[in-house]
N, C-alpha and C. Protein backbone atom coordinates (compact mmCIF):
# COMPACT_ATOMS: atom_id res chain seq x y z
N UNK A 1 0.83 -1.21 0.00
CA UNK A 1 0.00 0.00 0.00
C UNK A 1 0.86 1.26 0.00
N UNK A 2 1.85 1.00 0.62
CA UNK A 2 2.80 2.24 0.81
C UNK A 2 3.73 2.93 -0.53
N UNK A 3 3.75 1.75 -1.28
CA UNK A 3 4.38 1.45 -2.32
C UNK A 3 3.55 2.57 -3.28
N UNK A 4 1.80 1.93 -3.20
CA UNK A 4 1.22 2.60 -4.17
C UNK A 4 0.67 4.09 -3.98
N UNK A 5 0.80 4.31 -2.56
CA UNK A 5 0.52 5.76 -2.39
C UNK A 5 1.76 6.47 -3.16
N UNK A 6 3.26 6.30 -2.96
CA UNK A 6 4.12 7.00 -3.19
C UNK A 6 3.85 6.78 -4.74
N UNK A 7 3.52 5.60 -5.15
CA UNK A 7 3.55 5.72 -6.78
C UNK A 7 2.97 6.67 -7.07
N UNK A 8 1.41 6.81 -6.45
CA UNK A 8 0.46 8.16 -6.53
C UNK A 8 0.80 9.46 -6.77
N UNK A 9 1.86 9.65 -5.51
CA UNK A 9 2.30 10.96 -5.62
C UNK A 9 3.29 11.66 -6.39
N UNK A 10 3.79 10.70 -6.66
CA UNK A 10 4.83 10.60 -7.99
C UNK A 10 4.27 10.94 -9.05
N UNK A 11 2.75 10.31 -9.46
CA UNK A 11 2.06 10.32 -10.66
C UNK A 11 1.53 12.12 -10.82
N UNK A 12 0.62 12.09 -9.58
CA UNK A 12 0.27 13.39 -9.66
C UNK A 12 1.44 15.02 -9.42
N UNK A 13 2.17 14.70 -8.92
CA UNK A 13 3.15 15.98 -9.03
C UNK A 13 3.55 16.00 -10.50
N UNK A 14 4.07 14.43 -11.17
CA UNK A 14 4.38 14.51 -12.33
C UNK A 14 3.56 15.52 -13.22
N UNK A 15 1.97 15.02 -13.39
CA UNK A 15 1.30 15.51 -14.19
C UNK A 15 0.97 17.39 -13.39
N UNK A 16 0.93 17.50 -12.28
CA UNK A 16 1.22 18.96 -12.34
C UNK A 16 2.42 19.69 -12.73
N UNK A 17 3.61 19.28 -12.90
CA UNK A 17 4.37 20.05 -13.34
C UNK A 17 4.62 19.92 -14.53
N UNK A 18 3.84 18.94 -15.43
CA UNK A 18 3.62 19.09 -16.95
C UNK A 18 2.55 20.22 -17.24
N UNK A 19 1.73 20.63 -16.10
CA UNK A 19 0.77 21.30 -16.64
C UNK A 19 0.83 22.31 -16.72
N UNK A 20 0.35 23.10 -18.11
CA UNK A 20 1.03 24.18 -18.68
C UNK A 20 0.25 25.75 -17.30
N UNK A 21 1.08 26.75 -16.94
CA UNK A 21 1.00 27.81 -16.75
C UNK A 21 0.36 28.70 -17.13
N UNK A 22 0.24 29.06 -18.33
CA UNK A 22 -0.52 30.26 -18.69
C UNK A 22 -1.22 29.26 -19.62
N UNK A 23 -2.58 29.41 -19.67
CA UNK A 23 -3.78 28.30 -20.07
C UNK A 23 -4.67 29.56 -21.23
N UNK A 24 -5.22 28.64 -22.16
CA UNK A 24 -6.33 29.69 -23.33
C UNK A 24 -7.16 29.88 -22.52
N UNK A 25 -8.18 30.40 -21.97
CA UNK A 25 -9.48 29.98 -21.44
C UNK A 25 -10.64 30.26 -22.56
N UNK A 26 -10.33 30.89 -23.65
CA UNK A 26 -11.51 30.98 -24.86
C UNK A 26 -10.43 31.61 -26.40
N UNK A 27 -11.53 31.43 -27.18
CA UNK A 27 -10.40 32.03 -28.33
C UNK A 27 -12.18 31.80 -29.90
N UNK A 28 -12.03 33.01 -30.88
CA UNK A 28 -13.27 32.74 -31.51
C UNK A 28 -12.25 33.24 -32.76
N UNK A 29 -13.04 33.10 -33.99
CA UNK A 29 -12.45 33.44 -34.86
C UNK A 29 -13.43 34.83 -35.80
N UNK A 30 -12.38 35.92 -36.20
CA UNK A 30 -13.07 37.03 -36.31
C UNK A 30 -12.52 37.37 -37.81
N UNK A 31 -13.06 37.15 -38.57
CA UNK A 31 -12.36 36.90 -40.16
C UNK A 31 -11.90 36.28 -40.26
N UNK A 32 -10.35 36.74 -41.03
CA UNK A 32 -8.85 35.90 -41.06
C UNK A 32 -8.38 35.81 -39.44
N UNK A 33 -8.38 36.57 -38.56
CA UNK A 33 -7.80 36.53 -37.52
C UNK A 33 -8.19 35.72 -36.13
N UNK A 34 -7.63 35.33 -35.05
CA UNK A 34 -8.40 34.80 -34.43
C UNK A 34 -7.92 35.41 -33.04
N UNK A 35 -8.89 35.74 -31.78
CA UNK A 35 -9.17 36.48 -31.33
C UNK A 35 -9.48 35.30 -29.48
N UNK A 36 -8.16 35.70 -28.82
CA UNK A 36 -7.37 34.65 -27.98
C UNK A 36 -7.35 35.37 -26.58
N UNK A 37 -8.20 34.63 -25.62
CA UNK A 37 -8.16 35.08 -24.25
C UNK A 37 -6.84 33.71 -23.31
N UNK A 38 -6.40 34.14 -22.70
CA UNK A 38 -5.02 33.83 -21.71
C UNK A 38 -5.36 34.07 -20.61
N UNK A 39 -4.70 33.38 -19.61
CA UNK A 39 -5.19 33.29 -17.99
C UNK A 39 -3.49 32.64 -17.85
N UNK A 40 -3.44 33.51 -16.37
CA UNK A 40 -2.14 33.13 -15.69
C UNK A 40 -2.38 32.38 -14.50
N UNK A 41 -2.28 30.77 -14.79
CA UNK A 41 -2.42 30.29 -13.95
C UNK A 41 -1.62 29.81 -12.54
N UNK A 42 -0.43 30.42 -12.94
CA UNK A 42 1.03 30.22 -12.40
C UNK A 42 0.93 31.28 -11.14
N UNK A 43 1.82 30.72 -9.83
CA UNK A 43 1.91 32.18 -8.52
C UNK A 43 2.83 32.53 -9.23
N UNK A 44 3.27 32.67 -10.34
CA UNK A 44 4.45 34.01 -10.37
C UNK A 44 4.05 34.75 -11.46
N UNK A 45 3.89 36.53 -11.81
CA UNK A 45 3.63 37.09 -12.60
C UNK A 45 4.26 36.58 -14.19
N UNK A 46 3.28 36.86 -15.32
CA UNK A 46 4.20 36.55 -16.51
C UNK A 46 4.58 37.63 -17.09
N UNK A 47 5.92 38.05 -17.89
CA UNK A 47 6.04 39.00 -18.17
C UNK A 47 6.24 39.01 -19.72
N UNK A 48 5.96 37.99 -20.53
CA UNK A 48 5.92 37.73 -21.66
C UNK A 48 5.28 36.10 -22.40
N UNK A 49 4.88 36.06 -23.67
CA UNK A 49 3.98 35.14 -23.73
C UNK A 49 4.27 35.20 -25.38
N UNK A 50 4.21 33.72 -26.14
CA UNK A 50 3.97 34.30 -27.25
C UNK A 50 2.53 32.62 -27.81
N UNK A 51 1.80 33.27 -28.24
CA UNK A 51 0.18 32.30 -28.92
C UNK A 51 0.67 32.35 -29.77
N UNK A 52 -0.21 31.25 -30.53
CA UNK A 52 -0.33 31.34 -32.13
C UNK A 52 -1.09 29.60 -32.58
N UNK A 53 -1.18 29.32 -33.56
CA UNK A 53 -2.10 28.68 -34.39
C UNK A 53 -1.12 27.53 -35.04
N UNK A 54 0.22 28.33 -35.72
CA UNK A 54 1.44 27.68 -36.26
C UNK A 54 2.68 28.75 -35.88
N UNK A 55 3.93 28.25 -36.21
CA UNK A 55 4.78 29.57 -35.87
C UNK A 55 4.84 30.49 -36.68
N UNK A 56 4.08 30.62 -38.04
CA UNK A 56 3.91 31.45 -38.94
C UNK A 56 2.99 32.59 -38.55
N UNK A 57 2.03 31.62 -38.10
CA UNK A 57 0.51 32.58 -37.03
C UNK A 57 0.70 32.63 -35.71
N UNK A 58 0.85 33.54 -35.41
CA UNK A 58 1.41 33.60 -33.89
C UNK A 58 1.83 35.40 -33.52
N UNK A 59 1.69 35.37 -32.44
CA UNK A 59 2.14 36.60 -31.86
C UNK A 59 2.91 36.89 -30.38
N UNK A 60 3.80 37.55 -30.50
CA UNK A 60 4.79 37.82 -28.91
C UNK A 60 3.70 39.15 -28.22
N UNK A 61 3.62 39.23 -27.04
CA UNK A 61 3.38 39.65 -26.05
C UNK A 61 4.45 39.74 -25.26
N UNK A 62 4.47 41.13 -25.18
CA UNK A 62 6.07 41.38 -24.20
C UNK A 62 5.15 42.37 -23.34
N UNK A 63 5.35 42.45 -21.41
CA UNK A 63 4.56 43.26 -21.19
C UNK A 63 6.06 44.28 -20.57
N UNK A 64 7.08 43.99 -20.47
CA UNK A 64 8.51 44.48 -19.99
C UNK A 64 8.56 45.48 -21.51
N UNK A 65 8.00 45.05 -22.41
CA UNK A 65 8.10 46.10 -23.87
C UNK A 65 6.92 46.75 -24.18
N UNK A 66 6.07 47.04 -23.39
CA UNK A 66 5.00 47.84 -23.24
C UNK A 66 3.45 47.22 -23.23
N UNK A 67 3.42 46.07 -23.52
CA UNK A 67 1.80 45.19 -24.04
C UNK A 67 0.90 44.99 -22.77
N UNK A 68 -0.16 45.26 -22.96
CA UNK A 68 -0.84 44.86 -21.51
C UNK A 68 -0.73 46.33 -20.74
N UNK A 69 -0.27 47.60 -21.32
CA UNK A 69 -0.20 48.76 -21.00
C UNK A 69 1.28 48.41 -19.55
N UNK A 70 1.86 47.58 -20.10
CA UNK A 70 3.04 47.71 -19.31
C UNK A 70 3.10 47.00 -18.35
N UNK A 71 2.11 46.15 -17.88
CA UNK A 71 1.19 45.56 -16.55
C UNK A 71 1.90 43.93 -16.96
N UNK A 72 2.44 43.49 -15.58
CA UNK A 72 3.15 42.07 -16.05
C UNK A 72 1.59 41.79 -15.53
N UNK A 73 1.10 40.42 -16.09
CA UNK A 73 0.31 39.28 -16.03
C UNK A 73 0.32 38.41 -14.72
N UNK A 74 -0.24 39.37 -13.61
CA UNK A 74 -0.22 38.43 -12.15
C UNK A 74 -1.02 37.42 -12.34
N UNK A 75 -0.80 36.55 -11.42
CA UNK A 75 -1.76 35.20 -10.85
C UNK A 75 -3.19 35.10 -11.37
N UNK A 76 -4.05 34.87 -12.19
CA UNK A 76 -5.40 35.15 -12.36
C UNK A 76 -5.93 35.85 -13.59
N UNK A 77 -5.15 36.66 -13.44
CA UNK A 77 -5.03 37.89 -14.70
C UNK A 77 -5.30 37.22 -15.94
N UNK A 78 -6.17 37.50 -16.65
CA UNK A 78 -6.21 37.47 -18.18
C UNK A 78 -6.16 38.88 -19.25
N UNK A 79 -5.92 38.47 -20.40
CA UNK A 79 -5.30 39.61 -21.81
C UNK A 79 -5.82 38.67 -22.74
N UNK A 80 -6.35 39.76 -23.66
CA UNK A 80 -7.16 39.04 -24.96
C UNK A 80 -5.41 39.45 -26.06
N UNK A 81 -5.31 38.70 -27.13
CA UNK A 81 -4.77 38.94 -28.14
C UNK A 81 -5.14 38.43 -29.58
N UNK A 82 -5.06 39.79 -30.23
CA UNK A 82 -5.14 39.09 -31.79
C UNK A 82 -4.54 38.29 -32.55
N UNK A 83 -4.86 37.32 -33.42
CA UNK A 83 -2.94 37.06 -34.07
C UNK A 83 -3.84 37.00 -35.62
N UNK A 84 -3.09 37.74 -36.09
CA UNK A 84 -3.38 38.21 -37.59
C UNK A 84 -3.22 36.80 -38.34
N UNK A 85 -4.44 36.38 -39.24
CA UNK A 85 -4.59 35.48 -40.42
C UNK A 85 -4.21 33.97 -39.97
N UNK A 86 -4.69 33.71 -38.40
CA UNK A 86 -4.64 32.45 -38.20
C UNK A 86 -5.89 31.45 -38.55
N UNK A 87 -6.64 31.85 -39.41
CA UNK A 87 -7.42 31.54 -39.48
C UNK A 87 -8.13 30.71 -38.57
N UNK A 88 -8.68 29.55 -39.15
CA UNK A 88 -10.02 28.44 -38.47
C UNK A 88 -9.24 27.91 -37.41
N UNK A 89 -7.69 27.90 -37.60
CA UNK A 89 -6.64 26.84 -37.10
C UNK A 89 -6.62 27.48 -35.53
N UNK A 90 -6.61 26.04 -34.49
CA UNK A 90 -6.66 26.81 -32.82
C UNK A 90 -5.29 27.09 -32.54
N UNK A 91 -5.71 28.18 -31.92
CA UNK A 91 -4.42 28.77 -31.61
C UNK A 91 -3.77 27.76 -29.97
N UNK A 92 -2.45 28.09 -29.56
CA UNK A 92 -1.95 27.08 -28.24
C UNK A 92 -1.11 28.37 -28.00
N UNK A 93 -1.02 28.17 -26.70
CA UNK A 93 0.30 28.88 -26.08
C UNK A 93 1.55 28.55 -26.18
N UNK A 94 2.17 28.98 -26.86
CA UNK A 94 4.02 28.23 -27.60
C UNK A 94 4.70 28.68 -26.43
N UNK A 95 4.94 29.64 -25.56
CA UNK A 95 5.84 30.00 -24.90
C UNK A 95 5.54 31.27 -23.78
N UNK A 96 6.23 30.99 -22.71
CA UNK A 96 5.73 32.24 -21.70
C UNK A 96 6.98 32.60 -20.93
N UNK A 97 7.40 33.97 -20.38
CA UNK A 97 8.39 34.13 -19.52
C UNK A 97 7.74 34.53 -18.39
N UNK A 98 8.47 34.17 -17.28
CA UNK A 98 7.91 34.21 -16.16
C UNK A 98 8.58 35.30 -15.09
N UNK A 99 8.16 36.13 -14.30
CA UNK A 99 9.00 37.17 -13.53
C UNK A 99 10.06 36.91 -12.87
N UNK A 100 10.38 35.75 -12.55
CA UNK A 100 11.57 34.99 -12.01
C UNK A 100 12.60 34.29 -12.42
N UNK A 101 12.03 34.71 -14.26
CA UNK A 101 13.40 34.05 -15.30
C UNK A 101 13.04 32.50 -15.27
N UNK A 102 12.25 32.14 -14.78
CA UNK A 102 11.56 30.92 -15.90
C UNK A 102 11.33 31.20 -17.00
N UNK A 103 10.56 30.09 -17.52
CA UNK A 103 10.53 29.75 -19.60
C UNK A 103 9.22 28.83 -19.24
N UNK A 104 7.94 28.54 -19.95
CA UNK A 104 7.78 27.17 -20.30
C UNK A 104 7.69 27.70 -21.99
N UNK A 105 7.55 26.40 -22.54
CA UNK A 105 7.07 25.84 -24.00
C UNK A 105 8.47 25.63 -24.84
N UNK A 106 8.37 25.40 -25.84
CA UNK A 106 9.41 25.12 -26.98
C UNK A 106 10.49 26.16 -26.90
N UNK A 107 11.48 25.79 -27.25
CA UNK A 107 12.77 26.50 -27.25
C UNK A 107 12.87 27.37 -28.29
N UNK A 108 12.31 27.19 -29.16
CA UNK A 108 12.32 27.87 -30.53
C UNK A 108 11.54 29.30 -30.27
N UNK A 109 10.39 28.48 -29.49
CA UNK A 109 9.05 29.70 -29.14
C UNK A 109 9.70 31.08 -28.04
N UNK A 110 10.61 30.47 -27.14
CA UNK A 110 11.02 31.20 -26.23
C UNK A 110 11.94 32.02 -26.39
N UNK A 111 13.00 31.29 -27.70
CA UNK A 111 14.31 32.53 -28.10
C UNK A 111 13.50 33.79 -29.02
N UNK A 112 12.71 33.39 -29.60
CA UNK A 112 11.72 34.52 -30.24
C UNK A 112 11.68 35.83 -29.38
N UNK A 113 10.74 35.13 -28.28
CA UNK A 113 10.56 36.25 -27.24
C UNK A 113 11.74 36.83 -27.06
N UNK A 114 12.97 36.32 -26.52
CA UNK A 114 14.05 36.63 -26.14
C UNK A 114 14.23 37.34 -27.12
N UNK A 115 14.85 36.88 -28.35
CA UNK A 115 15.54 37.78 -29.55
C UNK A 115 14.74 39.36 -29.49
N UNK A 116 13.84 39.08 -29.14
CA UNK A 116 13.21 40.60 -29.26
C UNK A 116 13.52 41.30 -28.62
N UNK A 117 13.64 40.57 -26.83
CA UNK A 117 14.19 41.94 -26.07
C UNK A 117 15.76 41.99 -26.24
N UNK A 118 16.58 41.41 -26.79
CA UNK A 118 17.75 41.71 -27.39
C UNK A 118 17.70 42.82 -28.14
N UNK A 119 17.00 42.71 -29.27
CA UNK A 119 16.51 43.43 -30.24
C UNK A 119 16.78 45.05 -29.62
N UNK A 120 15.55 45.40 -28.60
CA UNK A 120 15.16 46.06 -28.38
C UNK A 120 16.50 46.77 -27.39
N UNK A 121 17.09 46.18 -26.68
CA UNK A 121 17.99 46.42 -25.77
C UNK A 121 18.93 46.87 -26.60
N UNK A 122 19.38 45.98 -27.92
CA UNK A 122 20.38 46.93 -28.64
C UNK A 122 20.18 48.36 -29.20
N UNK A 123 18.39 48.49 -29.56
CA UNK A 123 17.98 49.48 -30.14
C UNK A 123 18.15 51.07 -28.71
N UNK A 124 18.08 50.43 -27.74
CA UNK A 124 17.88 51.56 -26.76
C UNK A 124 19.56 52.28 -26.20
N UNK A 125 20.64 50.82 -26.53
CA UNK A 125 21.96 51.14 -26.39
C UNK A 125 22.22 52.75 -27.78
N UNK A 126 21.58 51.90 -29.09
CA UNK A 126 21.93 53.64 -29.91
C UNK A 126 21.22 54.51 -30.03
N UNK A 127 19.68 54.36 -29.64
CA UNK A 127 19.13 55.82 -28.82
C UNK A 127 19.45 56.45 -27.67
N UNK A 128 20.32 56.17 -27.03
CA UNK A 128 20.87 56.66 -25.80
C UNK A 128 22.32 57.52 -26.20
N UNK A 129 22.89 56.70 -26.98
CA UNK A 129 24.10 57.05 -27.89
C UNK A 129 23.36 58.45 -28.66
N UNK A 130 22.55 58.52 -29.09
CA UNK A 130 22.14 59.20 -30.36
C UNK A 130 21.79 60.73 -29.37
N UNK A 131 21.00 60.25 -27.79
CA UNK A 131 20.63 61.54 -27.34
C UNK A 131 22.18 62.03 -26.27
N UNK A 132 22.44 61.36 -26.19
CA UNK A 132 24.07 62.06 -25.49
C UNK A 132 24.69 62.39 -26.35
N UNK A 133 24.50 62.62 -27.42
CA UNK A 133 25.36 63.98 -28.55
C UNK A 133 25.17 64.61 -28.22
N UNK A 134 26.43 65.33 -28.31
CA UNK A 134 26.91 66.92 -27.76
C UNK A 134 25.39 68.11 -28.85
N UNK A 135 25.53 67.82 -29.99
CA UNK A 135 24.68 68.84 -30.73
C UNK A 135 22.93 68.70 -30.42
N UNK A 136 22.58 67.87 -29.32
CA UNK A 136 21.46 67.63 -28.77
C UNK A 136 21.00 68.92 -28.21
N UNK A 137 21.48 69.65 -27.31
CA UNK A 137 21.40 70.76 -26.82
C UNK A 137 21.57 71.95 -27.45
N UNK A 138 21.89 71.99 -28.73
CA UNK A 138 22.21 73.18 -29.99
C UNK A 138 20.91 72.92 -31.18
N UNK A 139 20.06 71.99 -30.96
CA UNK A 139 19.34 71.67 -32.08
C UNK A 139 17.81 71.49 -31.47
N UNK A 140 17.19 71.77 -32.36
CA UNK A 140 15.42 71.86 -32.09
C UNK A 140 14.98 70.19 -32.05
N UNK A 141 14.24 70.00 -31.49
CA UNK A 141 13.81 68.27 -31.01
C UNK A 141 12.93 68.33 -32.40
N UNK A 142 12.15 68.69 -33.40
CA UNK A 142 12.26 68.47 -34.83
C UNK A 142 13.18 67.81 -35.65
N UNK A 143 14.48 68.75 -35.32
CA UNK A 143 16.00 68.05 -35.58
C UNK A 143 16.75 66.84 -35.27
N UNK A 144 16.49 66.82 -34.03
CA UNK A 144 17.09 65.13 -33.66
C UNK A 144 15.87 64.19 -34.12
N UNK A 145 14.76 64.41 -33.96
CA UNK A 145 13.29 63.92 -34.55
C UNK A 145 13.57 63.22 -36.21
N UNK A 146 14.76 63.97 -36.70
CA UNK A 146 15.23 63.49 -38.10
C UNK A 146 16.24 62.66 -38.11
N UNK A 147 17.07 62.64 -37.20
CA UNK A 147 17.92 61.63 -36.47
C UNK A 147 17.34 60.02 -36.67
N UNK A 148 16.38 60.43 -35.92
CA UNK A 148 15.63 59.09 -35.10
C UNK A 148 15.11 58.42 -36.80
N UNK A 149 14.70 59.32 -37.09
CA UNK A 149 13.67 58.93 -38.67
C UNK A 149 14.84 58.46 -39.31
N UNK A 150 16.30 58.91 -39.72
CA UNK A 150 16.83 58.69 -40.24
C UNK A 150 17.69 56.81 -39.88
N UNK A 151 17.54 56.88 -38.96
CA UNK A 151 18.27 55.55 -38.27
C UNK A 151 17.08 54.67 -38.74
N UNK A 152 15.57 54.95 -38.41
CA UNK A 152 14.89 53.86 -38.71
C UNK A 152 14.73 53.46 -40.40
N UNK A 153 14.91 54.56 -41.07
CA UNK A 153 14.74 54.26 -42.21
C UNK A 153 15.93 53.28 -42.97
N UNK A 154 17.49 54.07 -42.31
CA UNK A 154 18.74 52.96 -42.99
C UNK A 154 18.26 51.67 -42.09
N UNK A 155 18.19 51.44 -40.94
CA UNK A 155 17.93 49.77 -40.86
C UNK A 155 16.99 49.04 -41.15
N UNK A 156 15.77 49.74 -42.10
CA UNK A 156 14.88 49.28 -42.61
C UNK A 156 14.84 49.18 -44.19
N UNK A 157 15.97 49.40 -44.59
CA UNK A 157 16.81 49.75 -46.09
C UNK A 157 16.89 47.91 -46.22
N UNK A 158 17.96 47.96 -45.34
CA UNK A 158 18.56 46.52 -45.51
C UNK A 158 17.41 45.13 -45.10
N UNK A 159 16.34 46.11 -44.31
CA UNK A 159 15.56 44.56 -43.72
C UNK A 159 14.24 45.21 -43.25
N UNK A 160 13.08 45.04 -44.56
CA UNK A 160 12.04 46.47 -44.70
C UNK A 160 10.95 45.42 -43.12
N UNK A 161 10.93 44.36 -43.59
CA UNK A 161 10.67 43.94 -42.20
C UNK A 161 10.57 43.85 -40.78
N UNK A 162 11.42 44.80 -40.55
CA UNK A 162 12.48 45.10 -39.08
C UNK A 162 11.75 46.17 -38.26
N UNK A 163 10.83 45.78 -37.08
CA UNK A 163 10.67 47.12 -36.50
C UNK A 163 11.67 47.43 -35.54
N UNK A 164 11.76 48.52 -35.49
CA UNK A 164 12.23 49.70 -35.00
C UNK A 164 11.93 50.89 -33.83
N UNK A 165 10.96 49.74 -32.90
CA UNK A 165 10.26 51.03 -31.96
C UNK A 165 10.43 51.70 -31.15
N UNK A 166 12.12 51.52 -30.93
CA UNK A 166 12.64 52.36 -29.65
C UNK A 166 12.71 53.98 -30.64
N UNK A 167 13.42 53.30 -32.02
CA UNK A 167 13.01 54.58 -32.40
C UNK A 167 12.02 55.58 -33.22
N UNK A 168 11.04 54.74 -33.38
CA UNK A 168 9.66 55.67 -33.50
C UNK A 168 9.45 56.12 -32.71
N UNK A 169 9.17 55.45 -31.22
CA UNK A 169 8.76 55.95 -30.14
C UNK A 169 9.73 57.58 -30.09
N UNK A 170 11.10 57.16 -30.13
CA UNK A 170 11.28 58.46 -29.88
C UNK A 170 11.63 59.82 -30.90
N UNK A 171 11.57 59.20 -32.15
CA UNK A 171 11.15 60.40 -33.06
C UNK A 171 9.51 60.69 -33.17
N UNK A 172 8.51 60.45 -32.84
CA UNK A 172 7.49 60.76 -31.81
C UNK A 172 7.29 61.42 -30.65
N UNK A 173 7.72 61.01 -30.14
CA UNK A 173 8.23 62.05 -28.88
C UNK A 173 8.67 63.51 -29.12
N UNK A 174 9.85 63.25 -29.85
CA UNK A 174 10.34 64.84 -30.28
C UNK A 174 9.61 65.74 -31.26
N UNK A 175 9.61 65.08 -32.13
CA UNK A 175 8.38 66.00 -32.67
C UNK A 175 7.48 66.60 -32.42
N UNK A 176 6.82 65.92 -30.76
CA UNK A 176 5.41 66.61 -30.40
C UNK A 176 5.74 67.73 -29.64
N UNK A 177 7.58 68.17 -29.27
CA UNK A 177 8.10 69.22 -28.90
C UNK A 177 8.70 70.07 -30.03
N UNK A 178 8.28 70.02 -31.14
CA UNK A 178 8.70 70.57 -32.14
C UNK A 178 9.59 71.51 -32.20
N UNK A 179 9.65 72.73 -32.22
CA UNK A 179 10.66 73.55 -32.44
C UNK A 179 11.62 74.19 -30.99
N UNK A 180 11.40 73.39 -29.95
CA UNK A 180 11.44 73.94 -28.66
C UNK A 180 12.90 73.06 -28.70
N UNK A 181 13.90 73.60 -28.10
CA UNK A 181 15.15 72.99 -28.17
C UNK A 181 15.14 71.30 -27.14
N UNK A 182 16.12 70.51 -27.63
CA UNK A 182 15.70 69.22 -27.82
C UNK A 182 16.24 68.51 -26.11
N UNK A 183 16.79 69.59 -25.72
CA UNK A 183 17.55 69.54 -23.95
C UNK A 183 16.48 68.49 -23.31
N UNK A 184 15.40 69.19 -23.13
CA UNK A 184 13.84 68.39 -22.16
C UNK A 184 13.80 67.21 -22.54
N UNK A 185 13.03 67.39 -24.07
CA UNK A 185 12.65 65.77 -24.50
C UNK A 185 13.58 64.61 -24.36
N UNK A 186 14.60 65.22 -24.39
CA UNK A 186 16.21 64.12 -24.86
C UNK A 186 16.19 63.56 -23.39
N UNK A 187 16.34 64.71 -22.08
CA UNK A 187 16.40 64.39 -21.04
C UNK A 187 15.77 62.66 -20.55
N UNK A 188 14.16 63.41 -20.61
CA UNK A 188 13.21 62.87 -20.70
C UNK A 188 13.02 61.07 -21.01
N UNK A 189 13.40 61.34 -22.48
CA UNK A 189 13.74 60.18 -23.66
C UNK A 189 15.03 59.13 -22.41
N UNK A 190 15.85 59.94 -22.06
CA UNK A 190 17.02 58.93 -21.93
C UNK A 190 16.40 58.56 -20.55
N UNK A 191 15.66 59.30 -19.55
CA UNK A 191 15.39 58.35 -18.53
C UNK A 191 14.51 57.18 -18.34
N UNK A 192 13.54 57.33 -19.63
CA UNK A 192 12.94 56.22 -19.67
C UNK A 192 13.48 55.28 -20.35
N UNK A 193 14.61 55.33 -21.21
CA UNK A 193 15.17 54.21 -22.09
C UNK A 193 16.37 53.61 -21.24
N UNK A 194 16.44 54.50 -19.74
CA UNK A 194 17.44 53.84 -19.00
C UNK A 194 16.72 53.29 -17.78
N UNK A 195 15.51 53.15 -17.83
CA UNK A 195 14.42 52.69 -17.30
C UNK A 195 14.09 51.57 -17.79
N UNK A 196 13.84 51.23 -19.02
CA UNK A 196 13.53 50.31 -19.64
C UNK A 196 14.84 49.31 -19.88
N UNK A 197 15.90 49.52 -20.05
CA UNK A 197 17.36 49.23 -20.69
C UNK A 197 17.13 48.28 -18.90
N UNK A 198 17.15 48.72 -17.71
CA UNK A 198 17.20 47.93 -16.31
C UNK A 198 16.57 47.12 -16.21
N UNK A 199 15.32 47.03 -16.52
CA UNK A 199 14.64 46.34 -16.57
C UNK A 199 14.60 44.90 -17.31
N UNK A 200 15.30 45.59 -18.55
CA UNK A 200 15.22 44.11 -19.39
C UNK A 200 16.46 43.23 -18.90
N UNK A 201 17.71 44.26 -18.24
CA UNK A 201 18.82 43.33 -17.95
C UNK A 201 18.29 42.64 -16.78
N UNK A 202 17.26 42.93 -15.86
CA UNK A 202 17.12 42.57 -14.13
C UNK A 202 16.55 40.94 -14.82
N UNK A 203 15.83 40.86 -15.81
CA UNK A 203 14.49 40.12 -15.82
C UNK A 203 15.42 38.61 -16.62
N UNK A 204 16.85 38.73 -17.11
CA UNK A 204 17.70 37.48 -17.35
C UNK A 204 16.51 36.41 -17.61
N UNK A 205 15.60 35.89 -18.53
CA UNK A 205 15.02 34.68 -18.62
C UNK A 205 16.31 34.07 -18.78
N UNK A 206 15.48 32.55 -17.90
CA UNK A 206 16.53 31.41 -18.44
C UNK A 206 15.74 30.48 -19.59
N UNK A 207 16.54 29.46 -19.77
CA UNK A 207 16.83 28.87 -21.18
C UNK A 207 17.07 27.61 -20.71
C-alpha cells in the first residue's frame, strides 16, 4: 500500500508540473484573424507570452516592452490577443516568460521572445548614444526627430521587415516638442530608455 501511495504521488506531481502555466481559457475566430483570451495560472507574474495557431501565425506579447499597457500578467489575470490570419486553425500557447526568469514551451518559441528583447535592448543602447550627442542641446527636437527617422529608415533599407520602436517611439516624442530645443525631451527620452534598458537586464530569462 505504501508502495502505491508513493507511486500516486509521484504520478500526480508529475502531471502537475507538466501542466502548462498560462492556459487559453476561450479564443473565436473574427475573419482571417483569431481572437485569444489567456489566464495566468502560475503564482508568479508573466512577463511575456507568445500564442499562435502555427509559428507562422502567432504573436509575442512582451509586457517588460510595453503590451498589456506595461502591466506584467499576475496570478489570475487574463489579456485578450489578436494574431493576424490564423485563421479556423486553434491557436496554443508556444511560450511564456515568467518574472523569475523561468521559460515554459518550446525552445524555438522562447528565443523569439528573447531575440526581441535583445533586439530592443540593442535598439535603446543607440538611442541613448544618439541623445548624449553633444549637438542635442544646440538643435530643435524636430531636428534630432530626423535623427531618429533617419536611423529607422537605414535599418529598414537593408531589412524592410524590421521594427524599430525604440526609435519611433522616440522620433514621436520629439516631434510633439517641435521647435522647442531638444535639452527636455532628450532628457526625458534617456530616462525612460534607462528605465527600460534595467529592466530588461534585471528580468535574465533562463533557457
Amino acid at each position: 500500500m505504501r508502495n502505491l501511495t508513493l507511486l500516486l504521488a509521484f504520478s500526480l506531481s508529475a502531471a502537475f508540473a507538466a501542466s502548462p502555466k498560462l492556459v487559453i481559457t476561450s479564443q473565436y475566430q473574427d475573419g482571417r484573424d483569431h481572437v485569444v483570451q489567456v489566464r495566468n495560472d502560475s503564482e508568479i507574474a508573466v512577463t511575456a507570452f507568445r500564442v499562435g495557431a502555427s509559428d507562422a501565425a502567432a504573436i509575442n506579447t512582451d509586457m517588460l516592452l510595453g503590451a498589456h499597457e506595461g502591466r506584467v500578467l499576475a496570478t489570475g489575470d487574463t489579456a485578450e490577443v489578436r494574431i493576424a490570419g490564423a485563421g479556423e486553425a486553434e491557436a496554443h500557447v508556444l511560450a511564456a516568460i515568467f518574472e523569475n526568469g523561468t521559460t515554459e514551451g518550446d525552445s524555438g518559441s522562447v528565443s523569439r521572445l528573447l531575440n526581441d528583447r535583445r533586439d530592443v535592448a540593442e535598439q535603446i543602447r543607440f538611442a541613448l548614444s544618439l541623445l548624449g550627442n553633444e549637438n542635442v542641446n544646440r538643435s530643435s527636437s524636430s531636428t534630432v526627430a530626423n535623427w531618429f527617422s533617419f536611423w529607422r529608415a537605414r535599418w529598414q533599407a537593408s531589412d524592410p521587415a524590421r521594427q524599430v520602436p525604440v526609435a519611433l517611439a522616440a522620433e514621436t516624442y520629439l516631434k510633439q516638442a517641435g521647435n522647442e530645443t531638444a535639452t527636455r525631451p532628450a532628457r526625458e527620452l534617456t530616462e525612460i530608455f534607462e528605465e527600460l534598458s534595467a529592466k530588461l537586464a534585471a528580468s535574465k530569462p533562463q533557457q
